[in-house]
C-alpha atoms as a PDB file:
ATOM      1  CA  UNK A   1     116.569 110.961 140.443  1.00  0.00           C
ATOM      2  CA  UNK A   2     115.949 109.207 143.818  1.00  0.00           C
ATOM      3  CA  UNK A   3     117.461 109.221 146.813  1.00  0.00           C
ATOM      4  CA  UNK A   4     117.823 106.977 149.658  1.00  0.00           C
ATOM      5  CA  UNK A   5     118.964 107.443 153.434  1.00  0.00           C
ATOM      6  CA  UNK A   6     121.229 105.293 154.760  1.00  0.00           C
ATOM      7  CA  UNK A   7     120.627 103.882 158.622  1.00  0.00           C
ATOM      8  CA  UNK A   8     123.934 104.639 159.434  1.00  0.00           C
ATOM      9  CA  UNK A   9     125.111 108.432 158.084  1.00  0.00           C
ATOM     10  CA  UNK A  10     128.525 108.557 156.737  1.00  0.00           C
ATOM     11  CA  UNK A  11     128.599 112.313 156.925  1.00  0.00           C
ATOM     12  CA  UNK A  12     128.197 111.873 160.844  1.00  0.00           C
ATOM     13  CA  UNK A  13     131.151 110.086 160.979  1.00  0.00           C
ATOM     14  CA  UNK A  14     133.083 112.157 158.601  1.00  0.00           C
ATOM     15  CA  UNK A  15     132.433 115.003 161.140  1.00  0.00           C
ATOM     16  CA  UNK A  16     133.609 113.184 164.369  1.00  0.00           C
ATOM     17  CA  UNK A  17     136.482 111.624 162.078  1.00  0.00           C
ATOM     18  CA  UNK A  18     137.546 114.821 160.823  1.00  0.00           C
ATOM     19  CA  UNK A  19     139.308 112.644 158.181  1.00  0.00           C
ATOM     20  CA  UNK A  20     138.409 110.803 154.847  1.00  0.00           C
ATOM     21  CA  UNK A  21     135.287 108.464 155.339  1.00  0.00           C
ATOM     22  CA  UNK A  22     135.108 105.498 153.252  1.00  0.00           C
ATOM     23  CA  UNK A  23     131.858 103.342 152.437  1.00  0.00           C
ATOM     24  CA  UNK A  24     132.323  99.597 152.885  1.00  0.00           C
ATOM     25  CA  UNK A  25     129.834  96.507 152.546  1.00  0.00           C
ATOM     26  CA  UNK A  26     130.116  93.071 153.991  1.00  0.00           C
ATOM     27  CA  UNK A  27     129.751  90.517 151.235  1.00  0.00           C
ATOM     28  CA  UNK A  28     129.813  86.856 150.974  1.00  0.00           C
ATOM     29  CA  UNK A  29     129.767  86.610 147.445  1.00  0.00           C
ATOM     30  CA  UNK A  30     133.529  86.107 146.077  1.00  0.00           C
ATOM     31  CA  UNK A  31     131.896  87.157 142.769  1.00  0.00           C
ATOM     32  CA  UNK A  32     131.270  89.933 143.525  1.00  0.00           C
ATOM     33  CA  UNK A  33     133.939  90.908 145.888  1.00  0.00           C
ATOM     34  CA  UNK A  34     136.186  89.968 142.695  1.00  0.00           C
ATOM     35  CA  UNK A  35     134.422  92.793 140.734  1.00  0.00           C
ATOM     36  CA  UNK A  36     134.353  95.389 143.271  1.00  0.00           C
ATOM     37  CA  UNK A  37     137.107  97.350 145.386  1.00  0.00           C
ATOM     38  CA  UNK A  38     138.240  95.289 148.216  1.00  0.00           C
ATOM     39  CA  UNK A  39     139.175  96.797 152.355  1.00  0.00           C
ATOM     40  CA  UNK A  40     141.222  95.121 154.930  1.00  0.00           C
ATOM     41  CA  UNK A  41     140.379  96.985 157.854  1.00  0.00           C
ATOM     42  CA  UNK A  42     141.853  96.563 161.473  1.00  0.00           C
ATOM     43  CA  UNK A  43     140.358  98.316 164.162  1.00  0.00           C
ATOM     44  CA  UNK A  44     137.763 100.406 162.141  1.00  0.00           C
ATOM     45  CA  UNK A  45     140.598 101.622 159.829  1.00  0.00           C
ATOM     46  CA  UNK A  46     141.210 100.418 155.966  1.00  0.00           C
ATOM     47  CA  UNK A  47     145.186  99.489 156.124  1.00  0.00           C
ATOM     48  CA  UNK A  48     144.802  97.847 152.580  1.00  0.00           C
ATOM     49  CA  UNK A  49     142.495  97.943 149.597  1.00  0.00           C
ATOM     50  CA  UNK A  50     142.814  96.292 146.193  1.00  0.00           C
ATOM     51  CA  UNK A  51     140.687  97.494 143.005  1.00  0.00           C
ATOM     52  CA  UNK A  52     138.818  94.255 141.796  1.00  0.00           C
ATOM     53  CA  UNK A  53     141.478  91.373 143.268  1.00  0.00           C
ATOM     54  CA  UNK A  54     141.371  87.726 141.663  1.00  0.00           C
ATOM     55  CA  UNK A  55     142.058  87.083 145.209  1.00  0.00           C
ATOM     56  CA  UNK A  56     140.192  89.117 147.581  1.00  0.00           C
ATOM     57  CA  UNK A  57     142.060  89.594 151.129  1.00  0.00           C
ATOM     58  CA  UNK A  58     138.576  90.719 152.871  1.00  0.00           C
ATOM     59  CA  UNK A  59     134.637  89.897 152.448  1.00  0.00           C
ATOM     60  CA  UNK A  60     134.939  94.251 152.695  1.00  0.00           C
ATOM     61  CA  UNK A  61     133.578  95.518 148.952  1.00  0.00           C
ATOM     62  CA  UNK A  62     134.022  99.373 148.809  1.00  0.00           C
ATOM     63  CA  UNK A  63     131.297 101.012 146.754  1.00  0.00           C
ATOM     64  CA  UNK A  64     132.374 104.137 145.597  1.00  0.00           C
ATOM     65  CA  UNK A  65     131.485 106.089 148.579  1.00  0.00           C
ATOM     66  CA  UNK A  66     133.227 108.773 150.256  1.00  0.00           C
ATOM     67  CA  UNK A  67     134.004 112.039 151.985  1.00  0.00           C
ATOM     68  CA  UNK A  68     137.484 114.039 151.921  1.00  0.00           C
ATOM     69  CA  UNK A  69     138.211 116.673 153.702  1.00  0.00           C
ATOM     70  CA  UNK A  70     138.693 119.940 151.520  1.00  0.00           C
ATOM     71  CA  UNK A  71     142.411 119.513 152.798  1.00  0.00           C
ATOM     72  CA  UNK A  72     143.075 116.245 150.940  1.00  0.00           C
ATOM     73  CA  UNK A  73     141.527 117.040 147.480  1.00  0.00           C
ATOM     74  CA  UNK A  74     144.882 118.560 146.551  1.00  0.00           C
ATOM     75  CA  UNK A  75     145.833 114.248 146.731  1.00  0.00           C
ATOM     76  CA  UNK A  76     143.356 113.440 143.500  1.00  0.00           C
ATOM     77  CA  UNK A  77     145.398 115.737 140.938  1.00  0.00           C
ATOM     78  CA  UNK A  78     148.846 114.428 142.540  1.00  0.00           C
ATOM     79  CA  UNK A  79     147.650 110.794 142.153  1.00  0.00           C
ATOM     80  CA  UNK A  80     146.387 111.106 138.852  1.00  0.00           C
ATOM     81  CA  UNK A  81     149.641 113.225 137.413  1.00  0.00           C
ATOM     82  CA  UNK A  82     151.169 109.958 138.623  1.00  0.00           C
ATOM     83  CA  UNK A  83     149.182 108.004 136.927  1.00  0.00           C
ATOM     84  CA  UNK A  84     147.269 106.537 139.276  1.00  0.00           C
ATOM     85  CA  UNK A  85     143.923 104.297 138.335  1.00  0.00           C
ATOM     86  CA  UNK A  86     140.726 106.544 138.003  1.00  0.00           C
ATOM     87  CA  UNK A  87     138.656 104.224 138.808  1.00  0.00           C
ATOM     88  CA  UNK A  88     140.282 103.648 142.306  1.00  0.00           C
ATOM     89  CA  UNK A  89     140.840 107.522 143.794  1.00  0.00           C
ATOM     90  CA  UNK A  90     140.761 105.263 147.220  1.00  0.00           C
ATOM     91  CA  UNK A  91     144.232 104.936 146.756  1.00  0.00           C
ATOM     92  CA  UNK A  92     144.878 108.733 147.451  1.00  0.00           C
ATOM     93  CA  UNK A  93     144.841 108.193 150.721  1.00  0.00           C
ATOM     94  CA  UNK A  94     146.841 105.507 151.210  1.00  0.00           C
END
């Protein structure tokens, strides 16, 4: 398995956050935004996100990257007994 480091640490942030910490990439291929989660974010926070839009609201893909705080995990089972998308556990903070 290999590993990479990333220039910019999300686990740093998660720790001055103290909150979930979501990966997001810049992308100005509406291809591939179309096939990936999308992120509106104002002011360094994600106030809207769409699994794989036909009309993407952001260049802001989301690969599946990110840190919760052992005090939100209790959110995955509640979203998924409601039947929420697995493939989009983003939404469990929302």
């Amino acid at each position: 398995m290999k590993t990479y480091k990333f220039k910019l640490s999300l686990k740093n942030t998660f720790k001055e956050k103290n909150g979930p910490c979501v990966m997001v990439e810049e992308k100005d291929d509406i291809n591939a935004l179309k096939r990936s989660g999308v992120a509106v974010i104002e002011n360094d926070i994600i106030v809207d996100f769409e699994e794989k839009p036909d009309k993407p609201k952001s260049s802001f893909a989301v690969p599946p990257v990110y840190i919760y705080p052992e005090r939100n995990l209790d959110l995955f089972d509640r979203y998924m007994s409601e039947g929420g998308n697995p493939d989009a556990r983003i939404n469990t903070v929302k």
